[in-house]
N, C-alpha and C. Protein backbone atom coordinates (compact mmCIF):
# COMPACT_ATOMS: atom_id res chain seq x y z
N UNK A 1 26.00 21.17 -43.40
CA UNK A 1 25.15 21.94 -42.49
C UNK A 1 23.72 21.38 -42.51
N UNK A 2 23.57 20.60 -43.83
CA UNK A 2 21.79 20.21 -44.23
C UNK A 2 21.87 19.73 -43.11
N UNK A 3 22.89 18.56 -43.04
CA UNK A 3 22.76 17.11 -42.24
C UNK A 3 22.89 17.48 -40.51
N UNK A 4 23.34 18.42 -40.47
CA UNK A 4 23.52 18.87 -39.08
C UNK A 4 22.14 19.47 -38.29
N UNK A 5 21.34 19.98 -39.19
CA UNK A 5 19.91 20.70 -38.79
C UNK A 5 18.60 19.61 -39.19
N UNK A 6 19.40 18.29 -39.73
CA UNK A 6 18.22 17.27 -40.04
C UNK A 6 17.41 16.69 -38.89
N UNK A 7 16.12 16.51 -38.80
CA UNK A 7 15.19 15.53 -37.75
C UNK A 7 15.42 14.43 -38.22
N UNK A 8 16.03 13.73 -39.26
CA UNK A 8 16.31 12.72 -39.89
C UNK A 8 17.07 11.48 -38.95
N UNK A 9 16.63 10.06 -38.78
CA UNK A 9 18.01 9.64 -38.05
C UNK A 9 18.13 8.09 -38.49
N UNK A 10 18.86 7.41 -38.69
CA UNK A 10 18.91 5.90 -39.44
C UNK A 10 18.38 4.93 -38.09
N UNK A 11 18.28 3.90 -38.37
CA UNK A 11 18.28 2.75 -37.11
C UNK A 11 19.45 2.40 -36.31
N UNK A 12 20.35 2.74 -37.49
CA UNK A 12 21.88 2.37 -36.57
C UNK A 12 22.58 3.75 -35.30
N UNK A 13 21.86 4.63 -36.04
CA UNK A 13 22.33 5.69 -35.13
C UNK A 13 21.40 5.85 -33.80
N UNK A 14 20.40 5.34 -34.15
CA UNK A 14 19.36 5.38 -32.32
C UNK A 14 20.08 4.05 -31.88
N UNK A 15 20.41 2.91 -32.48
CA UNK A 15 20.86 1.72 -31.73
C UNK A 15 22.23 2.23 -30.94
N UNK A 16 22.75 2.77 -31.84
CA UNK A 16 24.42 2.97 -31.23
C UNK A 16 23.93 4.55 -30.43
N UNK A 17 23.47 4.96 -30.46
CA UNK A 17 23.12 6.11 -29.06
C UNK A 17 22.53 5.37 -27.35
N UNK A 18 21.30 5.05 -27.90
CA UNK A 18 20.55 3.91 -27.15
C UNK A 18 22.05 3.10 -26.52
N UNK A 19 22.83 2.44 -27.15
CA UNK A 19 23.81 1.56 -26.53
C UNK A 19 24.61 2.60 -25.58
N UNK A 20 25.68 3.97 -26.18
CA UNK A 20 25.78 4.50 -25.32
C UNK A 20 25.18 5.29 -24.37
N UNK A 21 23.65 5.48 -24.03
CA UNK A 21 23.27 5.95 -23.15
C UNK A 21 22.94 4.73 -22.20
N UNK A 22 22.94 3.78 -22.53
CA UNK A 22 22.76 2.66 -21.19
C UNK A 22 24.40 2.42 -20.74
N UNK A 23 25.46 2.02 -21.88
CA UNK A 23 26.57 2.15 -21.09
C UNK A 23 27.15 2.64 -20.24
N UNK A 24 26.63 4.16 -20.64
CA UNK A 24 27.26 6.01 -19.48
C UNK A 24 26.36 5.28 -18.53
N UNK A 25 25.07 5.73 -18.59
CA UNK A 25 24.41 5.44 -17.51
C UNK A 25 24.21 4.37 -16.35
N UNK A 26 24.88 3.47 -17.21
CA UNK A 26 24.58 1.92 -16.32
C UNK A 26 26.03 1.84 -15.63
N UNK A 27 27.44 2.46 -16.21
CA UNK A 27 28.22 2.37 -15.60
C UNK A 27 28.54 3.07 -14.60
N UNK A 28 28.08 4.36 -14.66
CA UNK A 28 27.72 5.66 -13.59
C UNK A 28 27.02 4.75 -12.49
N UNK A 29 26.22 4.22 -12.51
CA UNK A 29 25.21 3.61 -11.64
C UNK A 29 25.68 3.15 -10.94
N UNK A 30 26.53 2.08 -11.63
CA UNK A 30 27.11 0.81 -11.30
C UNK A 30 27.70 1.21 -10.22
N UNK A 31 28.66 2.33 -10.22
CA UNK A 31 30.00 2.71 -9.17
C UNK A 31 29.07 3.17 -8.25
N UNK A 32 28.20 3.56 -8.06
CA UNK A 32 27.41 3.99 -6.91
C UNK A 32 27.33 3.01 -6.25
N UNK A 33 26.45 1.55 -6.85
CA UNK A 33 25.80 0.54 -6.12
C UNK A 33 27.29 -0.03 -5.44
N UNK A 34 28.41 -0.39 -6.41
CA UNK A 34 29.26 -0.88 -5.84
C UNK A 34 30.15 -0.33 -4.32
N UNK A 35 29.69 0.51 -4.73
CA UNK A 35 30.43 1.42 -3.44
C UNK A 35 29.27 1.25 -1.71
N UNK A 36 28.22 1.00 -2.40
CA UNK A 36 27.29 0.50 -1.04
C UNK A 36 27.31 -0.77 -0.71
N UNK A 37 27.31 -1.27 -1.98
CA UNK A 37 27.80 -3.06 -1.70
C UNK A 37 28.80 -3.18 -0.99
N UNK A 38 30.20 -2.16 -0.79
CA UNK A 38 31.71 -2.46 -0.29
C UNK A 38 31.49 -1.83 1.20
N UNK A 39 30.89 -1.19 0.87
CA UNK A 39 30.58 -0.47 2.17
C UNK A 39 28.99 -0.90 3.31
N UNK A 40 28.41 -1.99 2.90
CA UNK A 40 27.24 -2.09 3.34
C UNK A 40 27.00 -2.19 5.10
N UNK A 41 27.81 -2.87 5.89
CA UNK A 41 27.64 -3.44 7.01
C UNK A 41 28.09 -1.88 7.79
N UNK A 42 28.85 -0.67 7.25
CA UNK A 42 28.95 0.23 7.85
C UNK A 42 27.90 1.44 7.54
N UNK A 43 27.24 1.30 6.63
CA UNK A 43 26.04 1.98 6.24
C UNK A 43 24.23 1.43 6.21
N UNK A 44 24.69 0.35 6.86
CA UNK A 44 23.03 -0.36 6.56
C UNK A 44 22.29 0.42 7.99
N UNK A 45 22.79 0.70 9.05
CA UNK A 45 22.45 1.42 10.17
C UNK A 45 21.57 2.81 10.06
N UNK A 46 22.84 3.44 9.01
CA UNK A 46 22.02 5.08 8.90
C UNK A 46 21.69 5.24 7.58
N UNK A 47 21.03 3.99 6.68
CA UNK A 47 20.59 4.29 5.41
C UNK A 47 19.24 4.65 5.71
N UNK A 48 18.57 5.60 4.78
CA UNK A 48 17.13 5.82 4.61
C UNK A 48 16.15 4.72 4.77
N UNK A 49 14.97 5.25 4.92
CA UNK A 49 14.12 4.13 5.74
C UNK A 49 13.23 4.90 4.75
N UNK A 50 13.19 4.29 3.36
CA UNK A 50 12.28 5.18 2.76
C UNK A 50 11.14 4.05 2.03
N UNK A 51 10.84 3.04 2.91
CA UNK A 51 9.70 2.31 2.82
C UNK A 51 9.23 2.04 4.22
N UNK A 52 9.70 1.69 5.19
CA UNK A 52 9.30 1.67 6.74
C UNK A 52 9.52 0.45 6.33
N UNK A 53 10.43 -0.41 6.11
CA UNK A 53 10.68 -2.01 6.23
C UNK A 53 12.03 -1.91 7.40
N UNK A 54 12.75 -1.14 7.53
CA UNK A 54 13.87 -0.71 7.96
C UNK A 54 14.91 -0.17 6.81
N UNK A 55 15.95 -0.16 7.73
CA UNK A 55 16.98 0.75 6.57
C UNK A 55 18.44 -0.68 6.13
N UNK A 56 18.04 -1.43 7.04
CA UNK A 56 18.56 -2.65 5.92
C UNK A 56 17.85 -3.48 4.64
N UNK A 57 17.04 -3.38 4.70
CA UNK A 57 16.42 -3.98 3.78
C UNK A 57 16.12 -2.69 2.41
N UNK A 58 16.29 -1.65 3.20
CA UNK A 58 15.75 -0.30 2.02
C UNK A 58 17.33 -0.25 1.13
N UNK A 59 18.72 -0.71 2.07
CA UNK A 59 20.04 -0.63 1.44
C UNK A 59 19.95 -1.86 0.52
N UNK A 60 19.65 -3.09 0.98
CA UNK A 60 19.18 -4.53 0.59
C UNK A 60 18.80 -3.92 -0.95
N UNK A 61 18.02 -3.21 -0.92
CA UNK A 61 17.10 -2.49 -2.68
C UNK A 61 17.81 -2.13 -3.57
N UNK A 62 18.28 -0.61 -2.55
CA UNK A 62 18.51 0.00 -3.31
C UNK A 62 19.94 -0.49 -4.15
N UNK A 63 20.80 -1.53 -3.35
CA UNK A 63 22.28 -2.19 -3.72
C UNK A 63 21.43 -3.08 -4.95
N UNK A 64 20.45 -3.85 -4.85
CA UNK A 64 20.21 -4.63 -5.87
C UNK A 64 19.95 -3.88 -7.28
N UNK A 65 18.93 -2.88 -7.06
CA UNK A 65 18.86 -1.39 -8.04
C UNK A 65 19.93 -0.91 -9.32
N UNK A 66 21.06 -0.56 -7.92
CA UNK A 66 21.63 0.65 -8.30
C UNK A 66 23.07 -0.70 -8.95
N UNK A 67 23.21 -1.39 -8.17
CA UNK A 67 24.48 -2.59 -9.05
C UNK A 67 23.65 -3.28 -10.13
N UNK A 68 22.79 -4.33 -9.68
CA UNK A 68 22.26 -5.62 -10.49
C UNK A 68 22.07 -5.31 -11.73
N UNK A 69 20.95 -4.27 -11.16
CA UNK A 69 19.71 -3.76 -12.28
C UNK A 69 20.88 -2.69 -13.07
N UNK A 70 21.71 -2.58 -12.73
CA UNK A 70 22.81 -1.14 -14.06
C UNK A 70 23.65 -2.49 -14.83
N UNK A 71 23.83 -3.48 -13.84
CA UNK A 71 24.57 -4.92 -14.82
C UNK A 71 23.48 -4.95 -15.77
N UNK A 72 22.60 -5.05 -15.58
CA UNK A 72 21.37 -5.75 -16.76
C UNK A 72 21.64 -5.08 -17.65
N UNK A 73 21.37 -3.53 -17.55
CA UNK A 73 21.08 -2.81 -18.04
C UNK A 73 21.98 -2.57 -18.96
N UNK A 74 23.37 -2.83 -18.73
CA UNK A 74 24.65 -2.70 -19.47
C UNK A 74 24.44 -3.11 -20.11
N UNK A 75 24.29 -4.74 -20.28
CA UNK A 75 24.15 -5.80 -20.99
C UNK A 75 23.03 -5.68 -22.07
N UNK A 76 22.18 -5.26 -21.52
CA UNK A 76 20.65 -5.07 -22.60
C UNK A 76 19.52 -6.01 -22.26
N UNK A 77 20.15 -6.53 -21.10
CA UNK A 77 19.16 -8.14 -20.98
C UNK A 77 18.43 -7.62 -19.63
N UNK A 78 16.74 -7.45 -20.00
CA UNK A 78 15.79 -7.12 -19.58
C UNK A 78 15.69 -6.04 -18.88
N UNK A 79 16.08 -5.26 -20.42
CA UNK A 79 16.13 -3.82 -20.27
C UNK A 79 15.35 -2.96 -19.82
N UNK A 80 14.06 -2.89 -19.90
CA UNK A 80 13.08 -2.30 -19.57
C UNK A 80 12.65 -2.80 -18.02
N UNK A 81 13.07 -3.55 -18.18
CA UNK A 81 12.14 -4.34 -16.96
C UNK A 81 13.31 -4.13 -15.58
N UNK A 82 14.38 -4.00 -16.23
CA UNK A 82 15.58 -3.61 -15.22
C UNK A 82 15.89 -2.04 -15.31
N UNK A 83 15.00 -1.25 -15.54
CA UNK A 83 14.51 0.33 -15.92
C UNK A 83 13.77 0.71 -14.36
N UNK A 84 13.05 -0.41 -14.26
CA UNK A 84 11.73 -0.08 -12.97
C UNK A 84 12.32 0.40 -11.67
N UNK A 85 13.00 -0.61 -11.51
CA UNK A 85 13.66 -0.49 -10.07
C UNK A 85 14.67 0.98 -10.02
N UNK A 86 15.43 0.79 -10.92
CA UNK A 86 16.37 2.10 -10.55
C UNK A 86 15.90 3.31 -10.76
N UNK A 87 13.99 3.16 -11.79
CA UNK A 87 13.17 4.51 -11.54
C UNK A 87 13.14 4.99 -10.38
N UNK A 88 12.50 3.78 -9.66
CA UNK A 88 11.54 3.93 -8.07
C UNK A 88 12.89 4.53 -7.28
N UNK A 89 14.54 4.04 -7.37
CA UNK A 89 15.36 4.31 -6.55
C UNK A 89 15.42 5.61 -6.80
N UNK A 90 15.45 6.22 -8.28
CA UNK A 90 16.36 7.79 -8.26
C UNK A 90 14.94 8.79 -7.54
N UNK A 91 13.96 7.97 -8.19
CA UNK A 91 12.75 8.81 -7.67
C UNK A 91 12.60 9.15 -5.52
N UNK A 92 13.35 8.11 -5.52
CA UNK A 92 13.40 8.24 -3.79
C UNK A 92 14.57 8.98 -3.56
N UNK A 93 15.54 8.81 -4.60
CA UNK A 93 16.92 10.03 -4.32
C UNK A 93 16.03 11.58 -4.82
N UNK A 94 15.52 11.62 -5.53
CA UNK A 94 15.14 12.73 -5.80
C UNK A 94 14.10 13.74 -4.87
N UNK A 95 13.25 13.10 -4.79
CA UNK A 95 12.26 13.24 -3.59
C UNK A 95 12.40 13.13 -2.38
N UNK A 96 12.43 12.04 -1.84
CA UNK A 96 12.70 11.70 -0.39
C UNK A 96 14.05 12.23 -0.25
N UNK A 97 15.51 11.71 -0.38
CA UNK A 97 16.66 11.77 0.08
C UNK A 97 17.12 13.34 -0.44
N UNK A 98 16.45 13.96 -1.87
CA UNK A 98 17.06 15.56 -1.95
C UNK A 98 15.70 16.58 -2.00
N UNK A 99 14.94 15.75 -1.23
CA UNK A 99 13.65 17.05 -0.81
C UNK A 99 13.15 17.53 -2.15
N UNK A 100 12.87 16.63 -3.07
CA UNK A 100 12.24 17.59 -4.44
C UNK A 100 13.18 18.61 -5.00
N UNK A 101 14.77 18.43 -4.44
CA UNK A 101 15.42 20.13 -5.16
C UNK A 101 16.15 19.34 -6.32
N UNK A 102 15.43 19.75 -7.51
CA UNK A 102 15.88 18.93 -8.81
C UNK A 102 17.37 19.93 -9.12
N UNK A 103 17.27 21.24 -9.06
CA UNK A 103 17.91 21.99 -9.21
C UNK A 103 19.15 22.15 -8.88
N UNK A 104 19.52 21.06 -7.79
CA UNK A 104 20.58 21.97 -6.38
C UNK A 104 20.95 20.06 -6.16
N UNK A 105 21.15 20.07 -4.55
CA UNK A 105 21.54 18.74 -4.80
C UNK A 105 21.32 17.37 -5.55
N UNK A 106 20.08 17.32 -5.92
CA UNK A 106 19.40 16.43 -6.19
C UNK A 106 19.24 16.57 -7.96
N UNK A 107 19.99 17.46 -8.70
CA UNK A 107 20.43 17.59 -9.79
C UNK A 107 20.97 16.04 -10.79
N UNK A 108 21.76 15.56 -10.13
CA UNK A 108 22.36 14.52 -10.69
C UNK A 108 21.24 13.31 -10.66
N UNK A 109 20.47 13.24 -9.59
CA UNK A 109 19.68 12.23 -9.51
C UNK A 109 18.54 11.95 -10.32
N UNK A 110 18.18 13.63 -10.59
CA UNK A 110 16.98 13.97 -11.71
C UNK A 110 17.79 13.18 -13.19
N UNK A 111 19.04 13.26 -13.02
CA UNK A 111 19.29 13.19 -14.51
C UNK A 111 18.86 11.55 -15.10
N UNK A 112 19.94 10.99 -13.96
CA UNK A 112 19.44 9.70 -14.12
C UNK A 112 18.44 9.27 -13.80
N UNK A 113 17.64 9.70 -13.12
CA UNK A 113 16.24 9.43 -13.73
C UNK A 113 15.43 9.86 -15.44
N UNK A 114 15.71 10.91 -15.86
CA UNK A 114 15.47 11.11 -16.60
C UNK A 114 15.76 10.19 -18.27
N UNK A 115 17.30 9.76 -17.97
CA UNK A 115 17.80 8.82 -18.18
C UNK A 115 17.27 7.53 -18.21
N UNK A 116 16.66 6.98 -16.98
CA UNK A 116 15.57 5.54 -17.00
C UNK A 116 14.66 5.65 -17.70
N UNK A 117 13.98 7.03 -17.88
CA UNK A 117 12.82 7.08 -18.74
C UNK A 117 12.85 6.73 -19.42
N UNK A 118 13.34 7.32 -20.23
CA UNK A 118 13.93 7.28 -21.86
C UNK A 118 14.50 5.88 -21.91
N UNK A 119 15.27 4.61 -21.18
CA UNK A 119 14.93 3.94 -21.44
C UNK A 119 13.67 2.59 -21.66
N UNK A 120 13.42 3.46 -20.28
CA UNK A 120 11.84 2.60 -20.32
C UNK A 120 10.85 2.75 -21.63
N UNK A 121 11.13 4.07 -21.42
CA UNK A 121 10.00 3.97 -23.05
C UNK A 121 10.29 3.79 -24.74
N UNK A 122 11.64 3.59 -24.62
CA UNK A 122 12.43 3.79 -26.37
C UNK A 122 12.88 1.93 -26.23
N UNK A 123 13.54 1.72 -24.86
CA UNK A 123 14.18 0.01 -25.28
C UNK A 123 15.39 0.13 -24.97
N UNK A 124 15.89 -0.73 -25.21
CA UNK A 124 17.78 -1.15 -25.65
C UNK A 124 18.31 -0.35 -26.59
N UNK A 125 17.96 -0.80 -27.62
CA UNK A 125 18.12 -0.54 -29.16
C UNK A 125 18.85 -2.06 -29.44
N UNK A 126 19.44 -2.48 -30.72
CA UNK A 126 19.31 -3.20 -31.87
C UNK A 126 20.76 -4.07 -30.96
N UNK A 127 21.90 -3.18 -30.23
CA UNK A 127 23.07 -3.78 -29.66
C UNK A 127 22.87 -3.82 -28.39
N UNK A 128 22.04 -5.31 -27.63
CA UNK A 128 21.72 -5.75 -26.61
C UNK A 128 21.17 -6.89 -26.70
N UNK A 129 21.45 -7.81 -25.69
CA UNK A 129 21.20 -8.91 -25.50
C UNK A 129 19.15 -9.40 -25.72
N UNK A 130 18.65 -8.41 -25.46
CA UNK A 130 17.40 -8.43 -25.91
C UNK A 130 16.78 -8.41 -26.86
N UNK A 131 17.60 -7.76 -27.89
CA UNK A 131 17.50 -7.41 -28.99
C UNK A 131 17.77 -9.41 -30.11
N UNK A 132 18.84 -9.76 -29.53
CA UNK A 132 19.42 -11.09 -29.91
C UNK A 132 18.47 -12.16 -29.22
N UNK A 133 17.87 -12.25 -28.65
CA UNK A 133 16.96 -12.99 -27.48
C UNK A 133 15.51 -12.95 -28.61
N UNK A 134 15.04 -12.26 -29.17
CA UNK A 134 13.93 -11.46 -30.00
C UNK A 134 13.95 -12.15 -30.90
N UNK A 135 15.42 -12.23 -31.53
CA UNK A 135 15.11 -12.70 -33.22
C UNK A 135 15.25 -14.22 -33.25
């Protein structure tokens, strides 16, 4: 019970959390982007125009985002830096595409965002290609 109510935590246990929260997350992602990637030439028409470049180039993003940047991210290789983009995307799912309702539709989108945070500001951890790149 001590060990259960401890603030206590080793290095191996934030590395191997850290690993599965980019895995869940990056693979969750992944099936999104892939599914716009398979589907692009029938959705690039009525995608959001949530930069005024048009709505091909905003699908153009958000496919690089929501696939590339969740590959990286899997992997560990330029983790943080492959954090940015899929911020700015959930932040436009959250805002722009579910009107600020964190609560209601736009629930899931908050998460994974919330999700990028936390990697943006903690890292990989110790099992990622960045981590091996370092030493």
């Amino acid at each position: 019970m001590r060990r259960l109510l401890s603030t206590k935590y080793s290095a191996g246990a934030f590395s191997t959390a850290m690993l599965l929260l980019r895995l869940g997350i990056g693979i969750l992602m992944m099936a999104h982007g892939y599914d716009k990637l398979l589907h692009f030439s029938k959705i690039q028409d009525t995608f959001l125009n949530f930069l005024g470049m048009g709505s091909t180039i905003s699908l153009v993003m958000v496919v690089f985002a929501e696939f590339f940047c969740s590959l990286f991210l899997i992997l560990g290789l330029f983790t943080r830096l492959s954090a940015i983009p899929l911020i700015i995307a959930t932040c436009v799912m959250v805002f722009k595409a579910h009107h600020s309702d964190i609560f209601g539709d736009g629930e899931h989108a908050s998460l994974y965002l919330i999700s990028y945070l936390v990697i943006l500001f903690v890292g990989p951890g110790r099992v990622s290609v960045d981590s091996m790149i370092g030493k």
